[in-house]
PDB file of N, CA and C in Angstrom:
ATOM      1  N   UNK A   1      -0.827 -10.040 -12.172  1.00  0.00           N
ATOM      2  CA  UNK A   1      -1.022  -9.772 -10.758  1.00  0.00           C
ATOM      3  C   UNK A   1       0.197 -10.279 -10.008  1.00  0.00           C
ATOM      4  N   UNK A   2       0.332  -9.599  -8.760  1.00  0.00           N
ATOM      5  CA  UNK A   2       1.441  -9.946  -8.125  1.00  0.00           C
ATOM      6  C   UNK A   2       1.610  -9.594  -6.619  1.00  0.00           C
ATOM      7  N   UNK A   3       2.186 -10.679  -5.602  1.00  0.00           N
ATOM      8  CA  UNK A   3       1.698 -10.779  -4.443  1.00  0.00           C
ATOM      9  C   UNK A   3       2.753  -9.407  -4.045  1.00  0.00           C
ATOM     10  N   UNK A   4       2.693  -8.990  -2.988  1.00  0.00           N
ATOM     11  CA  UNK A   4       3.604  -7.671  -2.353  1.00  0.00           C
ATOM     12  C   UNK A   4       3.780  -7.762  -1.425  1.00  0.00           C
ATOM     13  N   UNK A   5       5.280  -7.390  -0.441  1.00  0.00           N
ATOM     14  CA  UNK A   5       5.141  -7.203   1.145  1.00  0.00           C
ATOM     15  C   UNK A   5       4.358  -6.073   1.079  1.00  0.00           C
ATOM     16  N   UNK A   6       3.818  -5.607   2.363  1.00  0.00           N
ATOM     17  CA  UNK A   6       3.500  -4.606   3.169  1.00  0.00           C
ATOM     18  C   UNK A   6       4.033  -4.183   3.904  1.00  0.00           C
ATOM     19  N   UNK A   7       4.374  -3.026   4.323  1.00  0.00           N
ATOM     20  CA  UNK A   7       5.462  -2.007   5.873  1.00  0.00           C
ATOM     21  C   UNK A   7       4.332  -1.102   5.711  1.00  0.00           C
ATOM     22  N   UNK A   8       3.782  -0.725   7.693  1.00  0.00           N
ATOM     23  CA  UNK A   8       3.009  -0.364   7.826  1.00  0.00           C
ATOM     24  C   UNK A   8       4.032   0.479   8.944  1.00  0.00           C
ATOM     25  N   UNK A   9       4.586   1.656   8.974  1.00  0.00           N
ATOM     26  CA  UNK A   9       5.184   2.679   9.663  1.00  0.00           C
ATOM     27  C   UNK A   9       4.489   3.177  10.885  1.00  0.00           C
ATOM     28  N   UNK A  10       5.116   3.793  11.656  1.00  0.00           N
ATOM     29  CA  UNK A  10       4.488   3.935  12.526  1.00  0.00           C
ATOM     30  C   UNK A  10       3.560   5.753  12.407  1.00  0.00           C
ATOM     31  N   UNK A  11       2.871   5.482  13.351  1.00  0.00           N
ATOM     32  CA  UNK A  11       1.357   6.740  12.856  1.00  0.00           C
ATOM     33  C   UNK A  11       1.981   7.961  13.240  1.00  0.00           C
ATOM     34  N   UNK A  12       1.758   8.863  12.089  1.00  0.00           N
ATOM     35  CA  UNK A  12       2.130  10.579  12.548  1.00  0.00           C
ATOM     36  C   UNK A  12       1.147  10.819  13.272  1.00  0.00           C
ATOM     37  N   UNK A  13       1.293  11.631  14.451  1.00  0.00           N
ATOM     38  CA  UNK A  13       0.593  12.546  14.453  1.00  0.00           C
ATOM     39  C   UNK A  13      -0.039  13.626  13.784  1.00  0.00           C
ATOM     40  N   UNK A  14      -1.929  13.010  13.949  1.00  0.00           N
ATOM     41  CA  UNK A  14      -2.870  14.003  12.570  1.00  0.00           C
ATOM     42  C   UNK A  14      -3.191  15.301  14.086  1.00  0.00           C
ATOM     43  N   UNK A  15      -3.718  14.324  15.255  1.00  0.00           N
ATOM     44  CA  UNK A  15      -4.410  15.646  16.363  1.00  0.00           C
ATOM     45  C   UNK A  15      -4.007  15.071  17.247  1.00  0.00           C
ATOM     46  N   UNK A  16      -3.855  15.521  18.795  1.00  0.00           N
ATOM     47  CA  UNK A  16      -3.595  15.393  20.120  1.00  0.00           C
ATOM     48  C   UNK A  16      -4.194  14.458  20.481  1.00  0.00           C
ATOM     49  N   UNK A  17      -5.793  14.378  20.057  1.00  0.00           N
ATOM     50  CA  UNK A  17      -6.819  13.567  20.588  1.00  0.00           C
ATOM     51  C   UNK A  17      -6.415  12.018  20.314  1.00  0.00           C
ATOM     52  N   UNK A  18      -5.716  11.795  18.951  1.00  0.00           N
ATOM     53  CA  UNK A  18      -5.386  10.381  18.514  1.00  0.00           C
ATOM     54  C   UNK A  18      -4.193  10.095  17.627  1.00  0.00           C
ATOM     55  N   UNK A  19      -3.179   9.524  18.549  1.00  0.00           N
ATOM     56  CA  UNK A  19      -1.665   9.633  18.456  1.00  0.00           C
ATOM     57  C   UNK A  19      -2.020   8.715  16.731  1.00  0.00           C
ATOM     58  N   UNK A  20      -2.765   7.964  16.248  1.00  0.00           N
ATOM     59  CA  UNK A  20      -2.577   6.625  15.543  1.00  0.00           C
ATOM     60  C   UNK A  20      -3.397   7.230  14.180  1.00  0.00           C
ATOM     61  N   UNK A  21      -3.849   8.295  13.723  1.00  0.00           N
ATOM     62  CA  UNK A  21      -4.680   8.991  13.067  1.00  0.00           C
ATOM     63  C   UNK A  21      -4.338   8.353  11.714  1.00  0.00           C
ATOM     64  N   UNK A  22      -3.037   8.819  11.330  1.00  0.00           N
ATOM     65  CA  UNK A  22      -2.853   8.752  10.352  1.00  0.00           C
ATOM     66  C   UNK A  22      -1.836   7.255  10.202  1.00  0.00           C
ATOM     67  N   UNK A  23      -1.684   6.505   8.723  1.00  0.00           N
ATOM     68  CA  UNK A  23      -0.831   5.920   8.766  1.00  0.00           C
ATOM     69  C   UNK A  23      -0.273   5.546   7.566  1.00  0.00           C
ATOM     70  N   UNK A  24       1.367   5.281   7.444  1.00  0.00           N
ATOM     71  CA  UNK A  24       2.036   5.130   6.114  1.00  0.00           C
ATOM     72  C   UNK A  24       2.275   4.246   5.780  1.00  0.00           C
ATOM     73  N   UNK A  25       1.685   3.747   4.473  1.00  0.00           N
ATOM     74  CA  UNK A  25       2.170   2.519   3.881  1.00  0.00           C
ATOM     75  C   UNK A  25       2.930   2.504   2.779  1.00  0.00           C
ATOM     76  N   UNK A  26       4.197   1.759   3.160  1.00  0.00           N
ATOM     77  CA  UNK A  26       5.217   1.538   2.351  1.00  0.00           C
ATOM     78  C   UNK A  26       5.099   0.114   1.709  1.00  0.00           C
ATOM     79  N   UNK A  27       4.928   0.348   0.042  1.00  0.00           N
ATOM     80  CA  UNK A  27       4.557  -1.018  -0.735  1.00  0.00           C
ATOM     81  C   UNK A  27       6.102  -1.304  -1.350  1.00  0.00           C
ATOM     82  N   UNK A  28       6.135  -2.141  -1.461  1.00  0.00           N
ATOM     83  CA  UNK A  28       7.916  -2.893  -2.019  1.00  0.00           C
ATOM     84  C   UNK A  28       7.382  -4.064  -2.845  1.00  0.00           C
ATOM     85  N   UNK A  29       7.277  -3.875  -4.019  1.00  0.00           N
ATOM     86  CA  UNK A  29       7.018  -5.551  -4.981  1.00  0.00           C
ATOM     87  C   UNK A  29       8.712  -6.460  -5.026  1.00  0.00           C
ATOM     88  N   UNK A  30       8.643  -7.319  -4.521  1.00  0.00           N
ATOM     89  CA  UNK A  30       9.793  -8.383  -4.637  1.00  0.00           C
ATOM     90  C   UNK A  30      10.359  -8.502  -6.649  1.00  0.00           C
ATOM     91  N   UNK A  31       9.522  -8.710  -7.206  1.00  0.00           N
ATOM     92  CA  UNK A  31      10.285  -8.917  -8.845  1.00  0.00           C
ATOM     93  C   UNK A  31       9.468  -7.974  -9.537  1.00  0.00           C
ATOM     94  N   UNK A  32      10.480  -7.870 -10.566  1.00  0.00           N
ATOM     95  CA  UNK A  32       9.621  -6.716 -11.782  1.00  0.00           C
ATOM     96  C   UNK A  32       8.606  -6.634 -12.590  1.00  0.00           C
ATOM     97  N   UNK A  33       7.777  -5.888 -12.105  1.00  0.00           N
ATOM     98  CA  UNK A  33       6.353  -5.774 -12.969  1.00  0.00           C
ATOM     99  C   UNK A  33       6.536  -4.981 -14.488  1.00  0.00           C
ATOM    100  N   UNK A  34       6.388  -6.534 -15.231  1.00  0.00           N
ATOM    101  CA  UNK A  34       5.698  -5.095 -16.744  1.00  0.00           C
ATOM    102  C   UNK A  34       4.765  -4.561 -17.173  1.00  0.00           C
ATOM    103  N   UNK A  35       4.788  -4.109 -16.621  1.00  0.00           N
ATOM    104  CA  UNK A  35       3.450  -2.855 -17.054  1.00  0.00           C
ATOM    105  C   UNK A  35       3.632  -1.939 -17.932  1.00  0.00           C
ATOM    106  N   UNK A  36       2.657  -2.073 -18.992  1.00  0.00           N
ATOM    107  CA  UNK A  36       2.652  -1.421 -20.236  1.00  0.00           C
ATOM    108  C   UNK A  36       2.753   0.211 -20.006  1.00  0.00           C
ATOM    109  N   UNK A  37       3.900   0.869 -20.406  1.00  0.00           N
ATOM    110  CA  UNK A  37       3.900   2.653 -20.449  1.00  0.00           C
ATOM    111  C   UNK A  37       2.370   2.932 -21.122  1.00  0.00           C
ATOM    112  N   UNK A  38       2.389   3.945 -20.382  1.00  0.00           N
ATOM    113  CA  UNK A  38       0.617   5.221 -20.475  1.00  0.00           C
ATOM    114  C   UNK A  38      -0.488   4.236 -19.942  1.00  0.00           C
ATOM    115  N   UNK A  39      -0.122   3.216 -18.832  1.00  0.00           N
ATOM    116  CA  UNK A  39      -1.372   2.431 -18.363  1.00  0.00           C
ATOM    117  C   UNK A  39      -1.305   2.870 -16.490  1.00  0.00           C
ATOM    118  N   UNK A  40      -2.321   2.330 -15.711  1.00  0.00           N
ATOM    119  CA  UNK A  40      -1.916   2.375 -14.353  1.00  0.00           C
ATOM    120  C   UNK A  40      -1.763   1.354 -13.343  1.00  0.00           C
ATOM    121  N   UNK A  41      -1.036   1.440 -12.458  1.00  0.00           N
ATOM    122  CA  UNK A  41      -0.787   0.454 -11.716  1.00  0.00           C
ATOM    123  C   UNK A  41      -2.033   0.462 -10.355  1.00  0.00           C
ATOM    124  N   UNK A  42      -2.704  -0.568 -10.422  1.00  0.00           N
ATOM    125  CA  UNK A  42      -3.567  -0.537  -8.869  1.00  0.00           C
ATOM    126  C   UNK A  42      -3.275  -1.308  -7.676  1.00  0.00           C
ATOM    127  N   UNK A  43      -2.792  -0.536  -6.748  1.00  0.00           N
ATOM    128  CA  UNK A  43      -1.994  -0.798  -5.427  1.00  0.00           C
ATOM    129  C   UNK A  43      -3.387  -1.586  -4.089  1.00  0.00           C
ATOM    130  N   UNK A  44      -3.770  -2.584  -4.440  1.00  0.00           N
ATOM    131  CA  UNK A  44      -4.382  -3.164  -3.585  1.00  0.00           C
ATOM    132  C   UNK A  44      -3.717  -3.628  -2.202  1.00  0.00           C
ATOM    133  N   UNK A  45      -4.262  -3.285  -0.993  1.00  0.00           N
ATOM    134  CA  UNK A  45      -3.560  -3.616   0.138  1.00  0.00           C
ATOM    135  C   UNK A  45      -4.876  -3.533   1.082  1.00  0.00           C
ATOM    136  N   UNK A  46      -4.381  -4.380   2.134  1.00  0.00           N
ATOM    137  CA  UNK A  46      -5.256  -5.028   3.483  1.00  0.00           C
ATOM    138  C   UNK A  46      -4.530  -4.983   4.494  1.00  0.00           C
ATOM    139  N   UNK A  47      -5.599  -3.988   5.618  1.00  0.00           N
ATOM    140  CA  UNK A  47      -4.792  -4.297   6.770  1.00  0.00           C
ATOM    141  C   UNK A  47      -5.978  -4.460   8.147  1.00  0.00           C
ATOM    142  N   UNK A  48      -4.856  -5.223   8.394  1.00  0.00           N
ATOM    143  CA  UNK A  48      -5.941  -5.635  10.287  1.00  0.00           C
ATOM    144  C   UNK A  48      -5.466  -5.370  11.574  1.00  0.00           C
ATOM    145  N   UNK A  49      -5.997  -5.174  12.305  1.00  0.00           N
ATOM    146  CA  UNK A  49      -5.458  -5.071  13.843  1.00  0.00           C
ATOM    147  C   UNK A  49      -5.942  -6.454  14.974  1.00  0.00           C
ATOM    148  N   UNK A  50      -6.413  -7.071  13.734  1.00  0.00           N
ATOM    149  CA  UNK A  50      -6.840  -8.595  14.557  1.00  0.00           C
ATOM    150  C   UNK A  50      -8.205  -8.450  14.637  1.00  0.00           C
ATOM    151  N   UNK A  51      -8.879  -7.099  14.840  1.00  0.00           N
ATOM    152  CA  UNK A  51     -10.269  -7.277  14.951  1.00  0.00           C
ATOM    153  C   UNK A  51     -10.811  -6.154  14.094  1.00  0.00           C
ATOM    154  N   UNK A  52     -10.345  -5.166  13.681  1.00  0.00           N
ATOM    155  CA  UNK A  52     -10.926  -4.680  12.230  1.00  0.00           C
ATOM    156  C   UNK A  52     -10.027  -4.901  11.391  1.00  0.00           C
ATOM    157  N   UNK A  53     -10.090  -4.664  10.374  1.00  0.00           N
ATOM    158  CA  UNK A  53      -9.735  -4.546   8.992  1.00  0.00           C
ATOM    159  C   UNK A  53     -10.606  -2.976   7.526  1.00  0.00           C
ATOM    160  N   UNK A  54      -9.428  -3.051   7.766  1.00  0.00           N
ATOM    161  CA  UNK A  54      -9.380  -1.890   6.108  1.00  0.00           C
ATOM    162  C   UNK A  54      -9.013  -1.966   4.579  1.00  0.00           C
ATOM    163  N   UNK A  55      -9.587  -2.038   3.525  1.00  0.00           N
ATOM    164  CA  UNK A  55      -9.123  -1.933   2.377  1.00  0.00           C
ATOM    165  C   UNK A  55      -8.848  -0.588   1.811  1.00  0.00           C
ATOM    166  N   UNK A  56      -7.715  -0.349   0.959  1.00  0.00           N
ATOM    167  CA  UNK A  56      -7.180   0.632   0.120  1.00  0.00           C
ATOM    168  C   UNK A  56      -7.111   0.052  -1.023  1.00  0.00           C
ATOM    169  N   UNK A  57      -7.427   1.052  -2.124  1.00  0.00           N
ATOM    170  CA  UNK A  57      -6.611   0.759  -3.448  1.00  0.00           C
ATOM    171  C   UNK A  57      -6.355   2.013  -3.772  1.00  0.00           C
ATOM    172  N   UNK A  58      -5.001   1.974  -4.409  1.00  0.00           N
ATOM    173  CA  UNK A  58      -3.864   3.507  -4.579  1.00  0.00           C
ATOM    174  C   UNK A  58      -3.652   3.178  -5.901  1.00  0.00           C
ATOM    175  N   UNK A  59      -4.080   4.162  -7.210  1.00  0.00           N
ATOM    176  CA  UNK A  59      -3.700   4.507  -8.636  1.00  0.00           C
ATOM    177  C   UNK A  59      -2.530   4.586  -8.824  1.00  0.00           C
ATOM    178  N   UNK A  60      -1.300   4.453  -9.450  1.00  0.00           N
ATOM    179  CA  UNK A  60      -0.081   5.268  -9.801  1.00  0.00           C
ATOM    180  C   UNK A  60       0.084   5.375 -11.542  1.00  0.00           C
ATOM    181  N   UNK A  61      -0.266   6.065 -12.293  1.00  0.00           N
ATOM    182  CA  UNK A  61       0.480   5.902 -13.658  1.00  0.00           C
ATOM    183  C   UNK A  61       1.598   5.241 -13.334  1.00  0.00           C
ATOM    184  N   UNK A  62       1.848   4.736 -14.826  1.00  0.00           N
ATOM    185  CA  UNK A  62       3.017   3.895 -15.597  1.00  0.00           C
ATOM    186  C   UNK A  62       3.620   4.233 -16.469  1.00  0.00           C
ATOM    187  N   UNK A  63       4.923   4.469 -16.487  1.00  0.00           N
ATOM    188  CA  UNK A  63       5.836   4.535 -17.856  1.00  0.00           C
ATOM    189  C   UNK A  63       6.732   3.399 -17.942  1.00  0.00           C
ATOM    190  N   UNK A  64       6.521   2.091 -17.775  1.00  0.00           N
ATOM    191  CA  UNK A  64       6.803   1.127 -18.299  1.00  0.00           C
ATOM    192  C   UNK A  64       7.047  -0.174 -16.975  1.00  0.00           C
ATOM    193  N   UNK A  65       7.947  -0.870 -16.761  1.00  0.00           N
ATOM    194  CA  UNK A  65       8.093  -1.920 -15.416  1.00  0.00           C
ATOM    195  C   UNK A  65       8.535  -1.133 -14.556  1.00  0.00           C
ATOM    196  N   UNK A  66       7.328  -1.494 -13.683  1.00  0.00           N
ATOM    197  CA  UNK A  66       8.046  -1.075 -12.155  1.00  0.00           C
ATOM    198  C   UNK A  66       9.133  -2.148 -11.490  1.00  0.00           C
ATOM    199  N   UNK A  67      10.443  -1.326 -11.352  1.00  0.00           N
ATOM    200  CA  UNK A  67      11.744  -1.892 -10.989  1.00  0.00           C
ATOM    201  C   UNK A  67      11.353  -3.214  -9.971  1.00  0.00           C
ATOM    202  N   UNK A  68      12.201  -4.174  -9.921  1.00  0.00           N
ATOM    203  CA  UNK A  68      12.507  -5.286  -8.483  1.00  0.00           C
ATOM    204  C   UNK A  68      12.746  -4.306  -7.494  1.00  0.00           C
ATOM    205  N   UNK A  69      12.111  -4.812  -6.374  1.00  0.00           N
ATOM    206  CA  UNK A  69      12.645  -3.758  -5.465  1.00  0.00           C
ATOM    207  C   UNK A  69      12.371  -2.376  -4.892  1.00  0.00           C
ATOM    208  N   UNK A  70      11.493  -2.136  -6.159  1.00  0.00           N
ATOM    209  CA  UNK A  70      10.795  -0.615  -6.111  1.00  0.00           C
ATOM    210  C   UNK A  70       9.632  -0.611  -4.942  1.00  0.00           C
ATOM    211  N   UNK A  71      10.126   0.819  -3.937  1.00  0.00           N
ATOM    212  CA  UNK A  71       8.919   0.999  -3.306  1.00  0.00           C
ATOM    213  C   UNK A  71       7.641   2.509  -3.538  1.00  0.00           C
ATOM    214  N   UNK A  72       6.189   2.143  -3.332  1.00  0.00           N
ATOM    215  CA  UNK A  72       5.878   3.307  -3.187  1.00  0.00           C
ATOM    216  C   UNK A  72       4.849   4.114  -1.520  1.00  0.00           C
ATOM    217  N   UNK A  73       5.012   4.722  -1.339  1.00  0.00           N
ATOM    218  CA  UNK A  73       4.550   5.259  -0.289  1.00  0.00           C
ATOM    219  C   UNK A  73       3.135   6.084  -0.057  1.00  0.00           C
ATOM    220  N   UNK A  74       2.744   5.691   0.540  1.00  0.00           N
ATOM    221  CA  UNK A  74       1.156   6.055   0.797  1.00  0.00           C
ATOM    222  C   UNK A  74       0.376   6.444   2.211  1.00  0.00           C
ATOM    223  N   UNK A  75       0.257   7.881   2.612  1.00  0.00           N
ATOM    224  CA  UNK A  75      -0.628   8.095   3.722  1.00  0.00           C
ATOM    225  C   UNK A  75      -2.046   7.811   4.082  1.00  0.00           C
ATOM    226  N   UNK A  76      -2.641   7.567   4.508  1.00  0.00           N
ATOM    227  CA  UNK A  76      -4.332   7.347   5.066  1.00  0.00           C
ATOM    228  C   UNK A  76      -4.275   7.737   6.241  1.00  0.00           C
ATOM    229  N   UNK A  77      -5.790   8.362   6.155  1.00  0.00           N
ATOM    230  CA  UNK A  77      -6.627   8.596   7.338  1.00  0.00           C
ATOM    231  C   UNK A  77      -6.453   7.254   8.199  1.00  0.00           C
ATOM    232  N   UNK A  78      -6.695   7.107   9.631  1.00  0.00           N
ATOM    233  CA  UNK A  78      -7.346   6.085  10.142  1.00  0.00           C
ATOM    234  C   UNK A  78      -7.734   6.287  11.660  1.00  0.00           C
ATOM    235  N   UNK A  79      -9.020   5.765  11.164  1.00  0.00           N
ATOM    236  CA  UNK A  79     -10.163   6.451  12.878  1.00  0.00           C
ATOM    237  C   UNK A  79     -10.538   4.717  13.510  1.00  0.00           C
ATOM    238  N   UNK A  80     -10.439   3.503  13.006  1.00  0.00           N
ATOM    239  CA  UNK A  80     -10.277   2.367  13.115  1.00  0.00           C
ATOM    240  C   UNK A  80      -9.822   1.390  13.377  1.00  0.00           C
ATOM    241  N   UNK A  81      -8.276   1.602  13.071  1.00  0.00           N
ATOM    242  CA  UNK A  81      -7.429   0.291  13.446  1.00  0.00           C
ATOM    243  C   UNK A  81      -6.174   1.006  14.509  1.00  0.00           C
ATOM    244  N   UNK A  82      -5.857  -0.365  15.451  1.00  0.00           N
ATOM    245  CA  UNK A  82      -5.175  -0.062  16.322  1.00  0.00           C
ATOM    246  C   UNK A  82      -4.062  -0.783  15.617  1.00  0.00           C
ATOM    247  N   UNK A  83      -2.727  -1.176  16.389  1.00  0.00           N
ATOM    248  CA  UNK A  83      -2.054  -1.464  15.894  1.00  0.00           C
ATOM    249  C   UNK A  83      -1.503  -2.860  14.724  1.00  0.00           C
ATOM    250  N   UNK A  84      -1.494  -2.389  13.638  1.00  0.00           N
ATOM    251  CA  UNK A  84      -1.490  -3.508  12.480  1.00  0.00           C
ATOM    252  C   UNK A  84      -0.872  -4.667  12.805  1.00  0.00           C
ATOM    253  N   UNK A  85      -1.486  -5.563  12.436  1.00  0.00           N
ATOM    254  CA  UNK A  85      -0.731  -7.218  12.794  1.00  0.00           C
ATOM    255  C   UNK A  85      -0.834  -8.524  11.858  1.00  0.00           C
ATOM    256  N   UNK A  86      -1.909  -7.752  10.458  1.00  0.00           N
ATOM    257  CA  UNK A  86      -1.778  -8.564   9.491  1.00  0.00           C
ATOM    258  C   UNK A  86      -2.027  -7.743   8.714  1.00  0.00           C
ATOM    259  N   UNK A  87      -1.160  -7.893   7.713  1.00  0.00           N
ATOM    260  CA  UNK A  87      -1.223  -7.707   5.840  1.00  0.00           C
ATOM    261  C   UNK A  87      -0.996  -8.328   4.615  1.00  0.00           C
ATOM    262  N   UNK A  88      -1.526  -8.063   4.056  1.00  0.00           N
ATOM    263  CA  UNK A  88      -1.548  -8.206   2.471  1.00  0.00           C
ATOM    264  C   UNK A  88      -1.724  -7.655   1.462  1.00  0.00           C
ATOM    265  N   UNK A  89      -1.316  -7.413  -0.150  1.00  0.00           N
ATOM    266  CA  UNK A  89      -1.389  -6.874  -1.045  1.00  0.00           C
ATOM    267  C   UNK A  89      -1.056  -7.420  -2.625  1.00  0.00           C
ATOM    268  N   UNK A  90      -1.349  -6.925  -3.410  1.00  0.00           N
ATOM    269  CA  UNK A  90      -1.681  -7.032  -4.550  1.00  0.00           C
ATOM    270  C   UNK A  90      -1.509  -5.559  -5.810  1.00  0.00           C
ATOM    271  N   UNK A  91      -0.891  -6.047  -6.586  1.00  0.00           N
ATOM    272  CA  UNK A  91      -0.798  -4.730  -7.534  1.00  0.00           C
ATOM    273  C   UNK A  91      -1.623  -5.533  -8.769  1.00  0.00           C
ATOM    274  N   UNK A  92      -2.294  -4.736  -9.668  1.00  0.00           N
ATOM    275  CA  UNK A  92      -2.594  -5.152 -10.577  1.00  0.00           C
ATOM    276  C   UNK A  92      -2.507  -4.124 -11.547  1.00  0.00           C
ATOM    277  N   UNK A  93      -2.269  -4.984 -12.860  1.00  0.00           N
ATOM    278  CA  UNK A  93      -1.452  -3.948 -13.756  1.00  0.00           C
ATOM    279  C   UNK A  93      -1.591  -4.519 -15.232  1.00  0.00           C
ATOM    280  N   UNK A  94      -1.620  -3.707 -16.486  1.00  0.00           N
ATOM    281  CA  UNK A  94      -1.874  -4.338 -17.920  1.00  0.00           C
ATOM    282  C   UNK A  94      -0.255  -4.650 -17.970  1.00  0.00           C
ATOM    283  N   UNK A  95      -0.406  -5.492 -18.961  1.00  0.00           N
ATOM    284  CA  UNK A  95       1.308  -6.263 -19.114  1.00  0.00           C
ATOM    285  C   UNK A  95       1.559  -5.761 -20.833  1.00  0.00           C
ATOM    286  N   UNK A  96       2.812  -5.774 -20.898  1.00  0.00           N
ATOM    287  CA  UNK A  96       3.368  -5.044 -21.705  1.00  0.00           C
ATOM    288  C   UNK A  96       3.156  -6.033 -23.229  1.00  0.00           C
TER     289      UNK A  96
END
């Protein structure tokens, strides 16, 4: 297991009605994960706006360590949170 920043981008426009609909999360692990090739990586992440909070977890296959440095990118719905002001995350992964 291994702790992760979080970058929480700012929201595309999904409809007119709600500028904040959608939102992108960009995961970046600080050191290199080994993760065993033909296994998957699970992208655990938390986010809050101070007064709700949301959990995700995002699948990715593996063909072996994910690089230092490596980021991956992820859209969601969101009908809930206003603007993010705390995060956290977690990848978890079989080791080589």
């Amino acid at each position: 297991m291994a702790l992760i920043p979080i970058t929480v981008a700012e929201g595309t426009l999904l409809s007119v009605s709600n500028n904040d609909a959608v939102l992108t999360i960009v995961v970046t692990n600080t050191n290199a994960i080994p993760c065993k090739a033909g296994t998957n990586a699970y992208y655990y992440v938390e986010l809050s706006d101070g007064t709700n909070e949301e959990t995700y977890t995002f699948v990715m296959p593996q063909t072996g360590t994910i690089a230092a440095g490596h980021s991956e990118t992820f859209v969601v719905a969101n009908s809930t949170l206003g603007e993010v002001t705390d995060h956290s995350g977690v990848i978890y992964y079989t080791e080589v």
